[in-house]
PDB file of N, CA and C in Angstrom:
ATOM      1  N   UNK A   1       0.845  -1.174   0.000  1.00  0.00           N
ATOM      2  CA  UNK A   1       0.000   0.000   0.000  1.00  0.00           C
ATOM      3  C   UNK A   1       0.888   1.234   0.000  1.00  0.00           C
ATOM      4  N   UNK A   2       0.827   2.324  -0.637  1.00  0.00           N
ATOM      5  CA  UNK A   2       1.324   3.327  -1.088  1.00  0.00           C
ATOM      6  C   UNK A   2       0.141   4.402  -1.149  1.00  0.00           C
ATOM      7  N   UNK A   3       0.537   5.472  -0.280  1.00  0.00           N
ATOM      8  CA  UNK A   3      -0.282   6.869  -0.192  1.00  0.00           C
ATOM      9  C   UNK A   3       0.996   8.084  -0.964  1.00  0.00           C
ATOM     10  N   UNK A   4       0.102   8.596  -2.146  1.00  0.00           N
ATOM     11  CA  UNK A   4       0.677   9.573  -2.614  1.00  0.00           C
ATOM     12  C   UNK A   4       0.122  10.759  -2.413  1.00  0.00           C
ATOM     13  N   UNK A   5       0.693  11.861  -1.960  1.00  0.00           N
ATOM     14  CA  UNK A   5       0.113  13.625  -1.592  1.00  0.00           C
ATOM     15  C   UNK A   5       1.174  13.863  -1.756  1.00  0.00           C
ATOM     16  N   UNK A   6       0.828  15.734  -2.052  1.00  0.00           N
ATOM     17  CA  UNK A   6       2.022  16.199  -2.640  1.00  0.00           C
ATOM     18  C   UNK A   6       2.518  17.211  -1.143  1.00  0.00           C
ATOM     19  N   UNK A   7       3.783  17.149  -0.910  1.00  0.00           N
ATOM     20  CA  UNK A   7       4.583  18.093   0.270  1.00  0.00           C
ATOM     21  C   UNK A   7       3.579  18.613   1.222  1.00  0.00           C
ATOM     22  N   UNK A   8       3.303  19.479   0.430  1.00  0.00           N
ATOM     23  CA  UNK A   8       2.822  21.097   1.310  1.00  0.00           C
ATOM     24  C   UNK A   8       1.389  20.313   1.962  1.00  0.00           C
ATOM     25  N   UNK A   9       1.186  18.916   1.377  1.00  0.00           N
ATOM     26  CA  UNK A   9      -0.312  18.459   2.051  1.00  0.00           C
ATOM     27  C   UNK A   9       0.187  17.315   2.961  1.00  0.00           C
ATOM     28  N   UNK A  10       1.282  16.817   3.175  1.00  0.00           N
ATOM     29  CA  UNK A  10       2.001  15.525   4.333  1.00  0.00           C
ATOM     30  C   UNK A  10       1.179  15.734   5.512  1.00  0.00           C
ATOM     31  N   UNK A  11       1.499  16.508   6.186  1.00  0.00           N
ATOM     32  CA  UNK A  11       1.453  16.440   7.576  1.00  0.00           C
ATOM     33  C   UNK A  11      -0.497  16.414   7.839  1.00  0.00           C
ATOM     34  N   UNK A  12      -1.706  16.687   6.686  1.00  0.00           N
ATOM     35  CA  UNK A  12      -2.790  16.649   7.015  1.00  0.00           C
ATOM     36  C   UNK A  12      -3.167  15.147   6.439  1.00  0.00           C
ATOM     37  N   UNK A  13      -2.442  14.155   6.388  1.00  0.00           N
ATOM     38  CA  UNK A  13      -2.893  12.853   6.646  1.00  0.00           C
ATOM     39  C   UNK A  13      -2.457  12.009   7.693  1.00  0.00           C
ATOM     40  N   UNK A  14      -2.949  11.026   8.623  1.00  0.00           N
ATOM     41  CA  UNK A  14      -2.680  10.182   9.457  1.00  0.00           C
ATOM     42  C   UNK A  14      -2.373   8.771   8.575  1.00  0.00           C
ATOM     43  N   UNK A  15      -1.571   8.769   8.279  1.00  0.00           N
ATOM     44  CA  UNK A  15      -0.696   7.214   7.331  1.00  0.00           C
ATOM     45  C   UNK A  15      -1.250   6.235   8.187  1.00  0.00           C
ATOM     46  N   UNK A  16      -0.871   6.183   9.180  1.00  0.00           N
ATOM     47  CA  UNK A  16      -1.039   4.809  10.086  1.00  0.00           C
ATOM     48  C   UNK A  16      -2.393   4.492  10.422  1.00  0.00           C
ATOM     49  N   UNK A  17      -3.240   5.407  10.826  1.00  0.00           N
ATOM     50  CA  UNK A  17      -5.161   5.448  10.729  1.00  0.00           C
ATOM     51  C   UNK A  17      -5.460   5.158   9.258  1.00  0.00           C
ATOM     52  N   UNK A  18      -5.122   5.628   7.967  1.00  0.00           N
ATOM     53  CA  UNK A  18      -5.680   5.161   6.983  1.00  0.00           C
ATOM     54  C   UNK A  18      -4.978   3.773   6.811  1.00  0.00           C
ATOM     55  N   UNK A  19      -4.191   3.197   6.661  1.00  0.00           N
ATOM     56  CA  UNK A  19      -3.414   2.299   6.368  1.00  0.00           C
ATOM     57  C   UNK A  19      -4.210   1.042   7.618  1.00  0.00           C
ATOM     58  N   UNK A  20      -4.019   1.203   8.593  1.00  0.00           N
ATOM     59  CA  UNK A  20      -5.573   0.333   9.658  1.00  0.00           C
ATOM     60  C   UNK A  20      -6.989   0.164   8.949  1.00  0.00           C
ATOM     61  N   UNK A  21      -7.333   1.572   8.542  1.00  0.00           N
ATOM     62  CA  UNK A  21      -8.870   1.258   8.063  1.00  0.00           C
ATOM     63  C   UNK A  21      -8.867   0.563   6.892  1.00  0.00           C
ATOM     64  N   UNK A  22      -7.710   0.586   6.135  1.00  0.00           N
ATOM     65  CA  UNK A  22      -7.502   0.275   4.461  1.00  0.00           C
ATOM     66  C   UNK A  22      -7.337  -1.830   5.000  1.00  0.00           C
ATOM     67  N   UNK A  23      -6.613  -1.832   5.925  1.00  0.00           N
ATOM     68  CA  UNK A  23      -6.273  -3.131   6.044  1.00  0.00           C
ATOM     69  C   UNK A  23      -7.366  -3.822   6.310  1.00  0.00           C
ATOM     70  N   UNK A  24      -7.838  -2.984   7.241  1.00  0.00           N
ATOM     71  CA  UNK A  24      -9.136  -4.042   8.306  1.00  0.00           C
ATOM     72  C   UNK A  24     -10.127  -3.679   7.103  1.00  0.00           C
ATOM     73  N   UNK A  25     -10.428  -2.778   6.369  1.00  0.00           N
ATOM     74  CA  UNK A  25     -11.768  -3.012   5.248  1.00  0.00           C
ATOM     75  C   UNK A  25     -11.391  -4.035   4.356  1.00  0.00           C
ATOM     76  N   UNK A  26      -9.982  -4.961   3.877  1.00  0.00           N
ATOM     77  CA  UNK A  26     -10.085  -5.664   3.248  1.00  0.00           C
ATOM     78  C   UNK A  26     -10.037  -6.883   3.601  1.00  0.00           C
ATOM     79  N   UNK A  27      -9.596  -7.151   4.559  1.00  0.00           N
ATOM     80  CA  UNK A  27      -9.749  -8.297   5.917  1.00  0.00           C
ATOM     81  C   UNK A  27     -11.044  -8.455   5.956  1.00  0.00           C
ATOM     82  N   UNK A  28     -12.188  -7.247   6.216  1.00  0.00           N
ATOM     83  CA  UNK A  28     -13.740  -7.665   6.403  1.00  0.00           C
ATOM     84  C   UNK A  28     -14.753  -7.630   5.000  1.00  0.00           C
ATOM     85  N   UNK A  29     -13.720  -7.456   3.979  1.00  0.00           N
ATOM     86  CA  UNK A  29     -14.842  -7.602   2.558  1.00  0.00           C
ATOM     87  C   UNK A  29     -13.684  -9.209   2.409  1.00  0.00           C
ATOM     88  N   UNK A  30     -12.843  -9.660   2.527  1.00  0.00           N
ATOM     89  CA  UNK A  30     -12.142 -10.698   2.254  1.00  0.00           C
ATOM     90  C   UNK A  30     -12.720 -11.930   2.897  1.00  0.00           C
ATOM     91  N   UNK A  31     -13.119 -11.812   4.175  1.00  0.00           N
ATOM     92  CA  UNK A  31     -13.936 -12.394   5.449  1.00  0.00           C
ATOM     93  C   UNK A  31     -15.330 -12.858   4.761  1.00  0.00           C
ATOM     94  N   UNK A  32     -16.208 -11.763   4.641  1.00  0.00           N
ATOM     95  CA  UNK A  32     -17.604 -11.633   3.775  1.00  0.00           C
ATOM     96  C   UNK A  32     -17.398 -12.434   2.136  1.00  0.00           C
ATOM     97  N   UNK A  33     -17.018 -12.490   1.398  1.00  0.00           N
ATOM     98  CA  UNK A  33     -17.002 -12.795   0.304  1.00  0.00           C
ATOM     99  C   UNK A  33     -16.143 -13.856   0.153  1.00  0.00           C
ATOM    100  N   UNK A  34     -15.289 -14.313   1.030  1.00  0.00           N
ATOM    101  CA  UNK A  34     -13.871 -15.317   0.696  1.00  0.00           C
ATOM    102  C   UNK A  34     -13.214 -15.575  -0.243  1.00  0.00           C
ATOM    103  N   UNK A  35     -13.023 -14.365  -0.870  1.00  0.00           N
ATOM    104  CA  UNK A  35     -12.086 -13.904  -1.853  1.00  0.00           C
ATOM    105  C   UNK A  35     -11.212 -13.053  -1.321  1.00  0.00           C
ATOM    106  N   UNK A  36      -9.472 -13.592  -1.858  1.00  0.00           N
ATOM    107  CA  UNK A  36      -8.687 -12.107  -1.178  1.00  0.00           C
ATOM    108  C   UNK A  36      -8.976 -11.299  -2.512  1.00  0.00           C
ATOM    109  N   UNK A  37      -8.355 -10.470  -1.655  1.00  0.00           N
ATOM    110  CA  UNK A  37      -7.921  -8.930  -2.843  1.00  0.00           C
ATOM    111  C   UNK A  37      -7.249  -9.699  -3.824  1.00  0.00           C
ATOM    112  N   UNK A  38      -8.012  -9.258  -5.204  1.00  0.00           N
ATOM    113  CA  UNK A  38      -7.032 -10.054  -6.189  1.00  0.00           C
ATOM    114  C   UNK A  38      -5.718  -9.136  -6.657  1.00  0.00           C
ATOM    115  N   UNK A  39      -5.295  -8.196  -6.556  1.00  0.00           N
ATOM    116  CA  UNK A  39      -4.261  -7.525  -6.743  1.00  0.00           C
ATOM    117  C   UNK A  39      -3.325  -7.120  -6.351  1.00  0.00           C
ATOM    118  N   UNK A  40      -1.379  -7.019  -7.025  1.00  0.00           N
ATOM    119  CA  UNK A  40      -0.761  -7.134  -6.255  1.00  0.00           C
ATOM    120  C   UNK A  40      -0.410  -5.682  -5.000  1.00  0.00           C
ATOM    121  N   UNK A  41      -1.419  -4.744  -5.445  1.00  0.00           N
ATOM    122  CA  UNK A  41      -0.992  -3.341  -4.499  1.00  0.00           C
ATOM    123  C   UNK A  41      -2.153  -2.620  -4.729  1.00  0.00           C
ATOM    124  N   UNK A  42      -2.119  -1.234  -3.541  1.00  0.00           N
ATOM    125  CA  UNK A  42      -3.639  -0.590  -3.806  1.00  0.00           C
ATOM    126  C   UNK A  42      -2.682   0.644  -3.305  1.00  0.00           C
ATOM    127  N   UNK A  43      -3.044   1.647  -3.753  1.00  0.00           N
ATOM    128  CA  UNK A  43      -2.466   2.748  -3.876  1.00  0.00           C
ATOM    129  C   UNK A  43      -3.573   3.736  -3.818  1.00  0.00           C
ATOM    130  N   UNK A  44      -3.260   4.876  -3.027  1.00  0.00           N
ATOM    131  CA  UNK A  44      -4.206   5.742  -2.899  1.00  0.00           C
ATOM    132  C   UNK A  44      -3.484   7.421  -3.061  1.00  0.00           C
ATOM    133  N   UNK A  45      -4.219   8.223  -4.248  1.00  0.00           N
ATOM    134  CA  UNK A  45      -3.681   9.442  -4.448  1.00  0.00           C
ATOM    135  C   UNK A  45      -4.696  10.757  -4.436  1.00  0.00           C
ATOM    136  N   UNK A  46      -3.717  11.693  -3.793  1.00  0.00           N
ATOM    137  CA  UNK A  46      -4.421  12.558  -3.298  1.00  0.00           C
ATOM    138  C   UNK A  46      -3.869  14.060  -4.839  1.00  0.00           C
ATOM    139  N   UNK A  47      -4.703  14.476  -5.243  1.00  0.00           N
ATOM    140  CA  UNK A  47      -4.606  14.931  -6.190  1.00  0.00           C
ATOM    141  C   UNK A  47      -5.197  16.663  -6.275  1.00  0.00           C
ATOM    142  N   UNK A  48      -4.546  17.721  -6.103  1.00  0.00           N
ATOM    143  CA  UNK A  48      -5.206  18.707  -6.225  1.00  0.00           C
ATOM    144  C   UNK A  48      -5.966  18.741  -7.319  1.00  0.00           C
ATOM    145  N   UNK A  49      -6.844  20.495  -7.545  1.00  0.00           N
ATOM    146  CA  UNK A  49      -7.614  20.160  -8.530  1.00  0.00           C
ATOM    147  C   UNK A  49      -7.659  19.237  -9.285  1.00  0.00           C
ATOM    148  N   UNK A  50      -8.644  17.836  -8.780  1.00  0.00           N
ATOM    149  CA  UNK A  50      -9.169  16.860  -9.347  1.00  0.00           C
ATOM    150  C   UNK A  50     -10.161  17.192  -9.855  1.00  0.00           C
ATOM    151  N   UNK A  51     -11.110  17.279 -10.820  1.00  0.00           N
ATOM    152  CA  UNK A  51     -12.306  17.689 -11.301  1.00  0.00           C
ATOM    153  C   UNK A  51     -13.176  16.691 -10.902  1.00  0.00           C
ATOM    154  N   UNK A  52     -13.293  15.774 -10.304  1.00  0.00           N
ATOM    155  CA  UNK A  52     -14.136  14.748  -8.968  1.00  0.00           C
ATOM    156  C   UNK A  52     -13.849  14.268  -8.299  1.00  0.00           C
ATOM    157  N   UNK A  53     -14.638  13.826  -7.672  1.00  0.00           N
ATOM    158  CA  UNK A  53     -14.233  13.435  -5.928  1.00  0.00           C
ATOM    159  C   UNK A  53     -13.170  12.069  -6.060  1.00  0.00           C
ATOM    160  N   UNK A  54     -13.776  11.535  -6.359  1.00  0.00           N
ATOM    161  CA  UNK A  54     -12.256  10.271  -6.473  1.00  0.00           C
ATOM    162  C   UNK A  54     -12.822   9.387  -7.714  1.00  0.00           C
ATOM    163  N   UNK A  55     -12.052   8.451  -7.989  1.00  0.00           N
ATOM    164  CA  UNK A  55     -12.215   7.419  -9.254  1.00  0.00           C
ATOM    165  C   UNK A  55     -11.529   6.029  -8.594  1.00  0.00           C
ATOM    166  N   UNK A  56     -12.058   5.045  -9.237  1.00  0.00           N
ATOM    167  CA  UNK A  56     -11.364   4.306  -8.629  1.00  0.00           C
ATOM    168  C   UNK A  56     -10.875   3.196  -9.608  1.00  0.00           C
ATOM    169  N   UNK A  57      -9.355   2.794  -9.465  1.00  0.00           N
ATOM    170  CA  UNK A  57      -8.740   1.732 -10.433  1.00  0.00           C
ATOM    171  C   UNK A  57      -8.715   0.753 -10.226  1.00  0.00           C
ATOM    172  N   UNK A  58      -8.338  -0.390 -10.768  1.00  0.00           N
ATOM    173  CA  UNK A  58      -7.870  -1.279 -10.522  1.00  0.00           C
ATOM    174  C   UNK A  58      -5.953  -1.186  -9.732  1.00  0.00           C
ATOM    175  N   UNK A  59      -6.649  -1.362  -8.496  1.00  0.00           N
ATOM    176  CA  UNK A  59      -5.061  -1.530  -7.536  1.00  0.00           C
ATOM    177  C   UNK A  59      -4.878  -0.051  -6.842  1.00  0.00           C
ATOM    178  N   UNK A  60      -5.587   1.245  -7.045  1.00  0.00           N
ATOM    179  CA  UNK A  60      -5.495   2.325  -7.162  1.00  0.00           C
ATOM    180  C   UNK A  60      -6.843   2.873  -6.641  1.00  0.00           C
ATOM    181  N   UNK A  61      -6.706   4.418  -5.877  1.00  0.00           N
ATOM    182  CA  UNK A  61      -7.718   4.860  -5.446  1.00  0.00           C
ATOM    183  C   UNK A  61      -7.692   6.849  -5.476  1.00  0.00           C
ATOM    184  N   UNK A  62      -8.076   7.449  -6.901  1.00  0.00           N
ATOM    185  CA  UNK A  62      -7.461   8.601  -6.550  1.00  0.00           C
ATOM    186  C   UNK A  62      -8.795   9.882  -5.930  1.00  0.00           C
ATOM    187  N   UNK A  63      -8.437  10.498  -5.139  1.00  0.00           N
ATOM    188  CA  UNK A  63      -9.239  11.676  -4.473  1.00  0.00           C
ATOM    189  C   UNK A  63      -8.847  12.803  -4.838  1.00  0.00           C
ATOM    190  N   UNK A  64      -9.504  13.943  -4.804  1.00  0.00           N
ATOM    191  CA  UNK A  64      -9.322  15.122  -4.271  1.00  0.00           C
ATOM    192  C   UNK A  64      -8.877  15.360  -3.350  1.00  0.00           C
ATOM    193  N   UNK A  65      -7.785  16.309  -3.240  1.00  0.00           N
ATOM    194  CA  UNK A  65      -6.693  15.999  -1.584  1.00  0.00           C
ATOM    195  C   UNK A  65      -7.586  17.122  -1.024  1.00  0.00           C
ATOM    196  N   UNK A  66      -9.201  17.811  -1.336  1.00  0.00           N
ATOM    197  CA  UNK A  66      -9.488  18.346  -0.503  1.00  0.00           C
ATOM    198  C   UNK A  66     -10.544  17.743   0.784  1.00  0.00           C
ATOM    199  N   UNK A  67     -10.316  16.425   0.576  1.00  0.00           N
ATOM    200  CA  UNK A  67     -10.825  15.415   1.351  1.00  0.00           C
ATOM    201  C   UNK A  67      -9.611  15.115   2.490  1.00  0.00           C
ATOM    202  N   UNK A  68      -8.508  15.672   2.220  1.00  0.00           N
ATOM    203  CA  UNK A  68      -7.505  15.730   3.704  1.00  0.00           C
ATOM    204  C   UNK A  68      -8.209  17.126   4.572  1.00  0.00           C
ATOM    205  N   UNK A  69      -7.964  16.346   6.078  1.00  0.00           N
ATOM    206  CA  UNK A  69      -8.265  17.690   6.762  1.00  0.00           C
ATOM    207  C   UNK A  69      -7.765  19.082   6.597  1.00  0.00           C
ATOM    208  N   UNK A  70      -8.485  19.704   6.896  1.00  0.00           N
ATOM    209  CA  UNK A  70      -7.901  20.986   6.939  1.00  0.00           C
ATOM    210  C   UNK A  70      -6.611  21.565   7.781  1.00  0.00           C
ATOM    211  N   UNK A  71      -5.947  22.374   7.726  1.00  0.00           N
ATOM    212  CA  UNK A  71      -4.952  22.606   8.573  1.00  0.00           C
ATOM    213  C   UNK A  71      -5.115  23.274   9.690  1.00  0.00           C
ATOM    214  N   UNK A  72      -6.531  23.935  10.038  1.00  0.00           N
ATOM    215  CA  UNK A  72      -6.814  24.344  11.338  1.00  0.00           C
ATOM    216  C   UNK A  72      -7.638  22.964  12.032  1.00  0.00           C
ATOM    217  N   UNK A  73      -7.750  21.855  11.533  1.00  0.00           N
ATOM    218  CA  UNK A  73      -8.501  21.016  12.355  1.00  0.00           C
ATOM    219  C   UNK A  73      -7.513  20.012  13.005  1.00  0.00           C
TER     220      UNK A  73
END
C-alpha cells in the first residue's frame, strides 16, 4: 500500500489510521465474500484540482486531496 500527496499536504494525513482502516476493510470484505484482494498493491492518491471526488482503479484509489483535513482542524 502506497499513499501519494504532494509536500505542502504531508502532515494533514494520518498514514497509520488510513493504512488500519484500508487493512481491516479488506480483511472484512475478504472475510464476507472469501475472496482475497485479487491484486498485487492498492495505492491511494491525493490529487489537487481533481475535477471529482475520487475514481477508482484497478489496484489504485485517486481523491481530491481536498478530502484531507484541513490545517486548522
Amino acid at each position: 500500500m502506497t499513499i501519494y500527496v504532494r509536500q505542502s499536504k504531508k502532515h494533514l494525513i494520518n498514514t497509520k489510521e488510513v493504512f488500519r482502516v484500508v487493512e481491516a476493510s479488506m480483511a472484512f470484505y475478504e472475510n464476507l465474500f472469501g475472496v482475497a484482494f485479487p491484486f498485487e498493491k492498492y495505492d491511494m492518491t491525493f490529487c489537487p484540482e481533481f475535477r471529482i471526488r475520487g475514481m477508482e482503479n484497478v489496484g489504485a484509489i485517486t481523491f481530491k486531496d481536498a478530502f484531507l483535513l484541513p490545517e486548522d482542524e
